[in-house]
Every structure is written in structure tokens, then in C-alpha cells.
Protein backbone atom coordinates (compact mmCIF):
# COMPACT_ATOMS: atom_id res chain seq x y z
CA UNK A 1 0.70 17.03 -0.15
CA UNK A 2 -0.90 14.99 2.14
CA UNK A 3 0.42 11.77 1.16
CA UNK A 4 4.08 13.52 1.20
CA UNK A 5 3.11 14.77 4.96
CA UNK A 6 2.21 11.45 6.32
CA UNK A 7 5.50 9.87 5.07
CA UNK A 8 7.37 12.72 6.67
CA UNK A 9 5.57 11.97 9.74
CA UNK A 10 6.45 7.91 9.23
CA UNK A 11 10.06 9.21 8.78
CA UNK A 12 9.69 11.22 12.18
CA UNK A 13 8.49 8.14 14.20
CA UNK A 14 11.40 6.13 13.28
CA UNK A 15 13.68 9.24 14.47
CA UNK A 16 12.00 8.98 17.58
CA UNK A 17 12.54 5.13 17.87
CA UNK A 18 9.24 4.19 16.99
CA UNK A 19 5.40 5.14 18.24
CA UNK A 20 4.29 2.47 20.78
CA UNK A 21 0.78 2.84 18.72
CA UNK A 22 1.49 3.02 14.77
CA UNK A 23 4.49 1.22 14.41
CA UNK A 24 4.04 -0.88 17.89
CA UNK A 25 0.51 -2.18 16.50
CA UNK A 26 2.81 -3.73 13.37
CA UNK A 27 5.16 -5.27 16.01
CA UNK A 28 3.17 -7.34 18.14
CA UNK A 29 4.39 -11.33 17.57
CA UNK A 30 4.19 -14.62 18.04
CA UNK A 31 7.41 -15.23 18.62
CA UNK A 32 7.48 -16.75 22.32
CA UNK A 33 3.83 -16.76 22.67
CA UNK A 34 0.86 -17.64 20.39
CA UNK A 35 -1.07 -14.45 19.90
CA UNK A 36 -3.61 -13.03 17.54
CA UNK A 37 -2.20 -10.04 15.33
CA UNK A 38 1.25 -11.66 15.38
CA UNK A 39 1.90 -12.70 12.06
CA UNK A 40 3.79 -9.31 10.70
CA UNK A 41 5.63 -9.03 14.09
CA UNK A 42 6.79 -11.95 13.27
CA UNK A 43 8.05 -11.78 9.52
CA UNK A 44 9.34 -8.69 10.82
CA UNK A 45 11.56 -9.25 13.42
CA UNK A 46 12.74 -12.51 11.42
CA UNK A 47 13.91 -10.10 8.61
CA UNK A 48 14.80 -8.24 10.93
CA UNK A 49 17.75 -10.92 12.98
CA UNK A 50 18.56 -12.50 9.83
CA UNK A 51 19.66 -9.42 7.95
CA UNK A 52 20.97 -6.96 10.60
CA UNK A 53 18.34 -4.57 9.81
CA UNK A 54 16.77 -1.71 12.30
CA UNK A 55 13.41 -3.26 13.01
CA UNK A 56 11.83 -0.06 13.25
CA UNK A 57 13.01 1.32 9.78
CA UNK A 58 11.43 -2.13 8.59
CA UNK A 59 7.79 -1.55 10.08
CA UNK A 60 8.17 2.44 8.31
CA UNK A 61 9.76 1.36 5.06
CA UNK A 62 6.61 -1.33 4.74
CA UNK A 63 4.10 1.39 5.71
CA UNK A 64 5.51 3.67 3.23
CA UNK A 65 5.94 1.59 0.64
CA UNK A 66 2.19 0.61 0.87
CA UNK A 67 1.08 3.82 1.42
CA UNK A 68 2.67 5.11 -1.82
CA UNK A 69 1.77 1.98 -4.14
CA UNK A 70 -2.37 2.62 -2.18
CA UNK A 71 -2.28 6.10 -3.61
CA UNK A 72 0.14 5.40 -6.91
CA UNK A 73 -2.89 2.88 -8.08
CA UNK A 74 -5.71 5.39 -6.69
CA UNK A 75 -4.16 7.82 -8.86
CA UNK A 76 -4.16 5.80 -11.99
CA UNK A 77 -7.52 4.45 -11.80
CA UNK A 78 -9.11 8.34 -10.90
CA UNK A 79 -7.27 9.46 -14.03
CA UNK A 80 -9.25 7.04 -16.29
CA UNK A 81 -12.48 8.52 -15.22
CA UNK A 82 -14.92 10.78 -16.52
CA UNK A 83 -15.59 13.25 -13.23
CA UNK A 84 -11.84 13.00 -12.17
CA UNK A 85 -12.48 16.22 -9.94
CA UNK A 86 -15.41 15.10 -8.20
CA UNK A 87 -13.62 11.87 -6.89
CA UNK A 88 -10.81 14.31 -6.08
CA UNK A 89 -13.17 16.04 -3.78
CA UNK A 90 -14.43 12.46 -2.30
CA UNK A 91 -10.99 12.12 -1.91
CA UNK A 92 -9.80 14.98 0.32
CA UNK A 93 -13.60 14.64 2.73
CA UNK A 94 -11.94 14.83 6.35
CA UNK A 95 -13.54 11.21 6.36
CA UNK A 96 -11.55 9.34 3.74
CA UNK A 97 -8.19 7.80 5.07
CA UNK A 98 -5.64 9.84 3.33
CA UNK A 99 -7.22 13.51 4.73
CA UNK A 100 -7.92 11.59 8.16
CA UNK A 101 -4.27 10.32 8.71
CA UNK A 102 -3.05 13.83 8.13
CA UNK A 103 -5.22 15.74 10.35
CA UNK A 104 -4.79 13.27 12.72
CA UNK A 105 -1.21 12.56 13.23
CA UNK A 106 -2.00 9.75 15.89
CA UNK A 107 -4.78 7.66 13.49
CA UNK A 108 -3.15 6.88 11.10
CA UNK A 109 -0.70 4.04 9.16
CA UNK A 110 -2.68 0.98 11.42
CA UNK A 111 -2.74 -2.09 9.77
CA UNK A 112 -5.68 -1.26 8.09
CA UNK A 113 -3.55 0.27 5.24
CA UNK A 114 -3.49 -3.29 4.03
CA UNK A 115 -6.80 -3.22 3.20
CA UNK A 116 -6.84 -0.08 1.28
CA UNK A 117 -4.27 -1.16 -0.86
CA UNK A 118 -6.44 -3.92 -1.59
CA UNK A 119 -9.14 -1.91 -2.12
CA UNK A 120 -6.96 0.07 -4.87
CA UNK A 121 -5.97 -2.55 -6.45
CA UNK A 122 -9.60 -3.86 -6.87
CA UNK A 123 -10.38 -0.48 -8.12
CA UNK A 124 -7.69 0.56 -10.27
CA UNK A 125 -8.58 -3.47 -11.63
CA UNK A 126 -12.16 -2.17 -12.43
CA UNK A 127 -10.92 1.03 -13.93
CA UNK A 128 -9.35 -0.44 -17.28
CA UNK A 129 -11.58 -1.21 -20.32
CA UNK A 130 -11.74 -4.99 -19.46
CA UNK A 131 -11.55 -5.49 -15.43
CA UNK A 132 -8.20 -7.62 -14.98
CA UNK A 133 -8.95 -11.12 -13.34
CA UNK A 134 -5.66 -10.95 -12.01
CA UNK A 135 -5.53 -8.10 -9.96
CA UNK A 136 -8.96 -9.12 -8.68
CA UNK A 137 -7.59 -11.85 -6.96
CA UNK A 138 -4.55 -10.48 -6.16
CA UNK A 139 -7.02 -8.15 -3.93
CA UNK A 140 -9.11 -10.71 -2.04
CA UNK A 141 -5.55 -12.33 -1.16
CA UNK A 142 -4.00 -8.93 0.17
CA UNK A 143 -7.21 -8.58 1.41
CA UNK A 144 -7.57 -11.67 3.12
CA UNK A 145 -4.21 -11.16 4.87
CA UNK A 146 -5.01 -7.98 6.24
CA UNK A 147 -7.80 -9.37 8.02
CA UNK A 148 -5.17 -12.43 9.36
CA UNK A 149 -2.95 -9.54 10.82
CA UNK A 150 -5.64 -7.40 12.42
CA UNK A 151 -8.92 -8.69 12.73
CA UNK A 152 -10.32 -5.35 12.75
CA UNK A 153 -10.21 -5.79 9.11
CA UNK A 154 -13.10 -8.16 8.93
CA UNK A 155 -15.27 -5.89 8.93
CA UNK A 156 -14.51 -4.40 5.40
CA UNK A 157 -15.07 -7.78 4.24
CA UNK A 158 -18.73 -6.82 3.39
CA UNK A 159 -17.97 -4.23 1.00
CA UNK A 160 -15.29 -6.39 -0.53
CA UNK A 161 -17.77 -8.92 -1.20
CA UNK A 162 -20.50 -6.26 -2.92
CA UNK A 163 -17.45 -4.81 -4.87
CA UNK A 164 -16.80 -8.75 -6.67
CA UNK A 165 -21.02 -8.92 -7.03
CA UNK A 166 -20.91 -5.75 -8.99
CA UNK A 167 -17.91 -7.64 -11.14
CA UNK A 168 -20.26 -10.57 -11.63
CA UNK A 169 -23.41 -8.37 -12.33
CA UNK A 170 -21.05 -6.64 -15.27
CA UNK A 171 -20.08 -10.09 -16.14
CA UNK A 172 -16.60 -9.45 -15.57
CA UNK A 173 -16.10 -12.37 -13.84
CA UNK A 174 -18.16 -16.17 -13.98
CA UNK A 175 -20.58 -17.37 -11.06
CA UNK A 176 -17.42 -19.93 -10.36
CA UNK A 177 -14.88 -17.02 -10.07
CA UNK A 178 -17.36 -14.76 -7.96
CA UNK A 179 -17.67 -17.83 -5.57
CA UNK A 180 -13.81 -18.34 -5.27
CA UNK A 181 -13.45 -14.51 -4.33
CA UNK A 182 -16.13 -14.96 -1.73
CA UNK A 183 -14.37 -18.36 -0.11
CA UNK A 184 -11.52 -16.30 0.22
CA UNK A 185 -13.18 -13.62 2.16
CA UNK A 186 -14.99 -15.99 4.28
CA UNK A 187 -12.14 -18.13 4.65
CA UNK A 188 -9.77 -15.35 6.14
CA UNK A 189 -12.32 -14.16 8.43
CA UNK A 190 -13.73 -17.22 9.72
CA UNK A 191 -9.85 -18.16 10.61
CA UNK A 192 -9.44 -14.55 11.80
CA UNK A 193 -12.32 -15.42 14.46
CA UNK A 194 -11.31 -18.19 15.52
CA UNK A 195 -7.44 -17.10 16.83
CA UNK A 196 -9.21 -13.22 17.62
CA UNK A 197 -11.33 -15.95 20.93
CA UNK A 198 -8.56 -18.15 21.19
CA UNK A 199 -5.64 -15.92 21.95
CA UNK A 200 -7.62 -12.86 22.80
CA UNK A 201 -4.94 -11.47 25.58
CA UNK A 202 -2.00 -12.47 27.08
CA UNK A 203 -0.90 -13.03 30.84
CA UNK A 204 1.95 -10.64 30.14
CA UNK A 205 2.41 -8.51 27.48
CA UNK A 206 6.00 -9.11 27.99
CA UNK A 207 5.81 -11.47 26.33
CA UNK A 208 5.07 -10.45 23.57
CA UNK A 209 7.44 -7.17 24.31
CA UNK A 210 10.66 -9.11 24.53
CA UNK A 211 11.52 -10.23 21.40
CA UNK A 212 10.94 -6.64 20.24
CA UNK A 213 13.84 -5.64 23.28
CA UNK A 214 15.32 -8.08 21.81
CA UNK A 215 15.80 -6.77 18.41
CA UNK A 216 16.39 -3.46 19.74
CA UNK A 217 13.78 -1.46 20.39
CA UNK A 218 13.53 1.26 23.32
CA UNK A 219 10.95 -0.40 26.19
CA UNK A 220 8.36 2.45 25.41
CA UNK A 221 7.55 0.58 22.19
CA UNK A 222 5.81 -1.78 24.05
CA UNK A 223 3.41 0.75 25.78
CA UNK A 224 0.80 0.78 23.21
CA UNK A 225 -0.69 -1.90 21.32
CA UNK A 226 1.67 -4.47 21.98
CA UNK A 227 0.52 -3.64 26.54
CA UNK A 228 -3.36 -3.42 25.13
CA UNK A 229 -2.81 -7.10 24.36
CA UNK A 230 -3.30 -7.83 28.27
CA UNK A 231 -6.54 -6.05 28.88
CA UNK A 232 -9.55 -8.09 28.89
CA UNK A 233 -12.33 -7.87 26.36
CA UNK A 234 -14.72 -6.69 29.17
CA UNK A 235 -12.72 -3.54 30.10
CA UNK A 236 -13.01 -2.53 26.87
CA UNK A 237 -16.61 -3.21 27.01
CA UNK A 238 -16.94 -1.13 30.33
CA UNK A 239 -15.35 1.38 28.91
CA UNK A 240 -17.19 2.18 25.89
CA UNK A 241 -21.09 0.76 27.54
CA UNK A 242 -20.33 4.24 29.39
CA UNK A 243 -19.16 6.20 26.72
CA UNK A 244 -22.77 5.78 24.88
CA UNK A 245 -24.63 8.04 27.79
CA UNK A 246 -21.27 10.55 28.39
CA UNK A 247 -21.76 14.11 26.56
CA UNK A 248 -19.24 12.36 24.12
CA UNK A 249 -21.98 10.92 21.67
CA UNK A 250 -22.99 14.72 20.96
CA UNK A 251 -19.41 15.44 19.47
CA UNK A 252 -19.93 11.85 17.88
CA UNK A 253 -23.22 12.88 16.45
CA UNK A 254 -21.95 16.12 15.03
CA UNK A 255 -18.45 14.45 14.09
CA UNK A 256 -20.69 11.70 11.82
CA UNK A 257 -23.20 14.57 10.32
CA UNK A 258 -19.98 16.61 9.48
CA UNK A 259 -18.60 13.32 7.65
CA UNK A 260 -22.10 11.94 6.35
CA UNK A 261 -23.14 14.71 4.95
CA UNK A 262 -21.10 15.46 2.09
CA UNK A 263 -20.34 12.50 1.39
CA UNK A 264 -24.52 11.75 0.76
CA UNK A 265 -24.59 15.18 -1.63
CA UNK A 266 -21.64 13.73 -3.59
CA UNK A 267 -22.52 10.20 -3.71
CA UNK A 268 -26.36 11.33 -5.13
CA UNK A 269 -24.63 12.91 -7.94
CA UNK A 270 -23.63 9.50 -9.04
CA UNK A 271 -26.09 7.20 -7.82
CA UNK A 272 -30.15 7.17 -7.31
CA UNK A 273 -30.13 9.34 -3.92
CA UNK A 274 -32.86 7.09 -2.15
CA UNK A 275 -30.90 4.42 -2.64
CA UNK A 276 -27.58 5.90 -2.08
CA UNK A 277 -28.53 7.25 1.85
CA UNK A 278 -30.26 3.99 2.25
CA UNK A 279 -26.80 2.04 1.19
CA UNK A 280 -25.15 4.39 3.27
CA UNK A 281 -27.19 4.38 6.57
CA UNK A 282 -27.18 0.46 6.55
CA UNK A 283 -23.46 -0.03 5.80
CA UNK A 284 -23.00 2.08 8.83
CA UNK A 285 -24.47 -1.12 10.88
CA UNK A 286 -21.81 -3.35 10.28
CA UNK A 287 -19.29 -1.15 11.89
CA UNK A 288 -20.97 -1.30 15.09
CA UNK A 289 -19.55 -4.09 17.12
CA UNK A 290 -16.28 -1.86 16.69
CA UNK A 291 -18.02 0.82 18.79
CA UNK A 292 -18.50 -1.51 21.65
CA UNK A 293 -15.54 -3.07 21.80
CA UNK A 294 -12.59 0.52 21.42
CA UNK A 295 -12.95 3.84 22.19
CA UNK A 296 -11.23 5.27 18.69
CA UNK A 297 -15.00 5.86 17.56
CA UNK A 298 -13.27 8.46 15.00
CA UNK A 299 -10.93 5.63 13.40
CA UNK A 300 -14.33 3.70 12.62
CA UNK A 301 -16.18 6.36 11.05
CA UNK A 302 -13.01 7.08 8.84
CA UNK A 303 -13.17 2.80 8.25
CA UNK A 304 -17.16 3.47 7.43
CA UNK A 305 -16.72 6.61 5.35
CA UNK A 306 -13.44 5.04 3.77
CA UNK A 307 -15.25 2.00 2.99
CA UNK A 308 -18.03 3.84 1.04
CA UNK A 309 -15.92 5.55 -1.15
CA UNK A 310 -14.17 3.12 -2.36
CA UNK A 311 -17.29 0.87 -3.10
CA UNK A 312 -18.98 3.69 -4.77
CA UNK A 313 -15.95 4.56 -6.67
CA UNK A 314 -15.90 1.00 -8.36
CA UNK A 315 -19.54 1.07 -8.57
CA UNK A 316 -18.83 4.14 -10.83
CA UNK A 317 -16.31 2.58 -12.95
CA UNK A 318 -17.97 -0.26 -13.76
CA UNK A 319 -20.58 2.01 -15.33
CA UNK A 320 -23.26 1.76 -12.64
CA UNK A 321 -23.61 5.48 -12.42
CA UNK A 322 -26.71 7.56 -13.36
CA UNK A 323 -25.31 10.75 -14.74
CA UNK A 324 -23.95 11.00 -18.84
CA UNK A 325 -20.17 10.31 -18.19
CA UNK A 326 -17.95 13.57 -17.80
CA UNK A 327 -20.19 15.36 -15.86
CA UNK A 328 -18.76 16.83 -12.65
CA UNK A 329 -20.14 18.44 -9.61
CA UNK A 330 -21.70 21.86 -10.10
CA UNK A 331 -19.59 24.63 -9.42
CA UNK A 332 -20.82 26.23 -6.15
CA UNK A 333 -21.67 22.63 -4.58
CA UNK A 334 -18.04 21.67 -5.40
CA UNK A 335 -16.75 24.69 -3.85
CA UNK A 336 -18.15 24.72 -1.33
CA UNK A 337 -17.67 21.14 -0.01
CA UNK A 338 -13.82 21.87 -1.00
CA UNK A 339 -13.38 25.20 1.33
CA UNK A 340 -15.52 22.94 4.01
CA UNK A 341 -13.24 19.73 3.86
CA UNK A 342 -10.32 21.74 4.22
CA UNK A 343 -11.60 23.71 7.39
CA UNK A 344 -13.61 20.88 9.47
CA UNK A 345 -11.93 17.37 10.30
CA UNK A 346 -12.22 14.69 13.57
CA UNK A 347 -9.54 13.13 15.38
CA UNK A 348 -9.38 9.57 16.20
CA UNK A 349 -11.36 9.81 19.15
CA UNK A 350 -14.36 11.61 18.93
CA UNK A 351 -13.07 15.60 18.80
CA UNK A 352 -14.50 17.60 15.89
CA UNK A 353 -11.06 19.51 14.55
CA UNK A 354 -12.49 22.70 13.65
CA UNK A 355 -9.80 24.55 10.88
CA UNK A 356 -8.90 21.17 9.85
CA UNK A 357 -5.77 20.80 7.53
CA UNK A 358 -6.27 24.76 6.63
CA UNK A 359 -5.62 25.89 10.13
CA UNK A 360 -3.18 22.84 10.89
CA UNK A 361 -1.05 24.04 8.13
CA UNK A 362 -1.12 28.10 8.91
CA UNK A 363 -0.16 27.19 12.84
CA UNK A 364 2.39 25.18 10.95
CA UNK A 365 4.29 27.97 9.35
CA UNK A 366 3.75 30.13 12.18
């Protein structure tokens, strides 16, 4: 239900010509002007001129089509497993990308959808009997380009990295195999870096705007993330330096206890607790330079919380959990948790959404 939701949404954005901040962040090019996120712009709008095709209907066709092949492969791999409804329940925690994107109608289908297909592909590789070698790489390349396109990816790379050690630990892969994965990783993000300083803004942004006019596309297209492309990196800095002593880090602090809660009493049940907060706490870290740099302090602690889940979850099916497979959640826990994801979620920002999708979907039908 949600996954159906946030296509109808997609499907509502191109009625509506596009949103200058889901499908506009997919849009911004190279084409007249060397810029950094501009490499799907600009396979886009090539596609785009040499077949005749609506430019917009492009960007939501591609986000669709990789949102449905994310969850087709998430699907697959959770039905091989032992405690299916327990990862369910991971699964639907107001953190995790799916149940954030449909609370929040405005966070969601970024380019960072990239990256969780290729962390479903790495799982659903882990998931068979005998992890396929193929589909491993296949992830650190889809991987590796979603970190070219946005370099906001990078920092996933991390959890990529500790998701091909467990591989090696298993022996699912050779030292020589583990060390191509991990030149791939560092390979996309130390290129990443370097065009993130070099072509950090533009002049303009119409520059970067007009080839989308061009193929098109209404002018308000261009008011997002394609007109963020001008501001310097020190307004951005400004702007969230105050941020950290506003009133806004309580609703941050309660917004992260909300998420990181749970999502500790879950992940205990399948590894050593101890180790499982301490995992958690420091994984938290490498998310920070995110904080300082953009004020969509929700959209990182769904990248954080997303991020965990998915390394846990192939933790878990290459047999590094503690419990005797096939046992789920206890009863009351699980229920509770359930009623509780479905009635507290977060925004993008930093609002607590108190009702979550249960309330969103009752003012719905009224």
C-alpha cells in the first residue's frame, strides 16, 4: 500500500508538470555548463530530444521503475527468511525509506533511491543459499553511480563497504574480490569529491534551467534543486550553525528517540544488544557533515535509520544472527511497535507527525 501510494503520488507530479524538488533534483545537467549532479539530467534530456519523449514522464517512469524493482527484490529476499514478520515490522518503522516517503509526500523519490536499489540487490544477493558474485558487483556499480549523480550518496558508502566485509568474513567472496568491491566504492567517491569542490555552484542557475525550458518544461521546475545550485556552501552553513541552538533540536531529539528506539529493541532481537546500540550510535557519526551542510535533518535520519536496516538485514542473512532461526518478535513487543509505527512519523524537516500514516489515511477518506 505504501509502495502503490508513492507511485500514485509520482503519477500526480507529472500531472502537475513536474515538482521543482523530486523530479527537478533528477533534472539538473551538464548540458551548457559543467556541474556536479548533472549526469542523469543529462542522459535524460538526451533521451529525451532524440526520441520525442515528455522529459518529465522520463524522470517518473525511471523513479518508478526503480522504486518497484527496490521493493520487488526486498520482497524476494524477506520471503527467504526465517522471521519474515519481524523484518516486515523493520520495514514499515516511520524511519525506513518506504514508510518515510509516504508520510512525507515532499521527501521522498531523491536520487538516493539509487542507492537502495543497490542496497536490495546486495541483499536479495545475500539471501540465496550461495551469495551470487554477480549481483554483488552489479551493486557496488549501481552503487557507485548513485554516488556520481548525487554526492549525498557517499555517505552510505560505509555501510556498503561493512556489508562486502561480512561477504568476505562468510567467505563468500576472496580477499581479491572484497578489494575490487572496495576500489569501486572508493573510486566513485573520491571522483564524487573532487567535481562536488570543483563545480560546487553555478553563476546562474539558468544555466543549468535552460536546457530543461528547452525540452519543455514549465519555468517553476527550475525553482528547486536545479536554483539551490547557485547558493554558496556557506549559506547553507549559516543556516544550519543556527539551527543547532533554535528550539528545533528538541523536535530533532524527540524525532531521533522516536526513530532510534525501536529500531534498537528490534535490532537486539537479532544481534548482541551491547553491540548492536554501540553499531548504531557510531554509524550515526558519519551522517553528520550532512547536518551542517542542509536543513532536511529528517531526510538524514531516514538515510541513517535506512542505512541500518539494510546492513543488519544482510548481517541476518548471512547467518550472523544470535537467535535459533524462525524465531520472531514476541507478541506484545511486536504489537506494539506495529500500532506505534503506524501512529508516529517525521517529516523531512524536523516535525514529529503525530497519527502518522493511520491518521494521514482517515483525513484521507474524510
Amino acid at each position: 500500500m505504501f509502495t502503490l501510494y508513492i507511485v500514485v503520488l509520482a503519477y500526480q507530479d507529472f500531472l502537475l508538470g513536474g515538482n521543482s524538488w523530486k523530479q527537478g533534483d533528477w533534472l539538473i545537467n551538464s548540458v551548457d555548463t559543467t556541474v556536479r549532479r548533472g549526469i542523469i539530467g543529462s542522459l535524460l534530456l538526451r533521451v529525451s530530444q532524440t526520441f520525442s519523449i515528455d522529459v518529465v514522464l522520463l524522470v517518473v517512469l525511471l523513479q518508478i521503475s526503480l522504486l518497484l524493482a527496490a521493493m520487488g527484490l526486498l520482497t524476494r529476499s524477506i520471503r527467504r527468511s526465517d522471521t519474515p514478520a519481524t523484518i516486515w515490522l523493520l520495514i514499515l518503522s516511520p524511519g525506513f525509506f518506504i514508510s518515510f516517503w509516504s508520510l512525507d509526500d515532499q521527501g521522498g523519490l531523491r536520487k538516493e533511491l539509487i542507492t537502495f536499489l543497490a542496497f536490495t540487490l546486495l541483499l536479495f544477493a545475500t539471501s540465496r543459499l550461495t551469495p551470487s558474485r554477480i549481483l554483488i558487483y552489479v551493486s557496488a556499480f549501481v552503487f557507485g553511480f548513485a554516488v556520481l549523480s548525487h554526492e549525498g550518496n557517499l555517505f552510505f558508502a560505509p555501510f556498503f563497504a561493512f556489508g562486502y566485509y561480512l561477504l568476505f568474513a562468510k567467505s563468500a567472496i576472496s580477499r581479491r574480490e572484497l578489494a575490487a568491491l572496495l576500489i569501486i566504492l572508493a573510486g566513485s567517491c573520491v571522483a564524487t569529491v573532487v567535481i562536488a569542490f570543483s563545480f560546487d555552484t553555478v553563476t546562474d542557475y539558468m544555466t543549468v534551467c535552460r536546457p530543461v525550458l528547452a525540452a519543455g518544461v514549465d519555468a517553476e521546475m527550475c525553482t528547486g534543486a536545479i536554483k539551490a545550485l547557485e547558493i554558496p556552501l556557506r549559506e547553507y552553513l549559516t543556516t544550519t550553525f543556527w539551527m543547532f541552538f533554535s528550539p528545533l533540536v528538541l523536535s530533532f531529539g524527540l524525532l531521533y528517540a522516536i526513530t532510534a528506539i525501536p529500531i534498537i529493541l528490534i535490532g537486539r532481537h537479532f544481534i548482541d544488544g551491547r553491540m548492536f546500540i554501540k553499531a548504531y550510535v557510531a554509524s550515526a557519526f558519519l551522517f553528520l557533515p550532512l547536518y551542517l551542510v542542509a536543513v532536511d535533518w529528517g531526510r538524514w535520519v531516514s538515510f541513517h535509520t535506512t542505512a541500518v536496516i539494510f546492513t543488519l538485514l544482510i548481517a541476518v542473512s548471512l547467518g550472523f544472527a544470535k537467535n535459533t532461526p524462525g524465531r520472531e518478535l514476541p507478541p506484545v513487543l511486536f504489537n506494539i511497535l506495529l500500532i506505534f509505527f503506524l501512529i508516529v512519523g517525521f517529516s523531512h524537516f524536523v516535525n514529529v507527525i503525530w497519527g502518522g500514516m493511520a491518521w494521514k489515511a482517515v483525513n484521507g477518506i474524510l
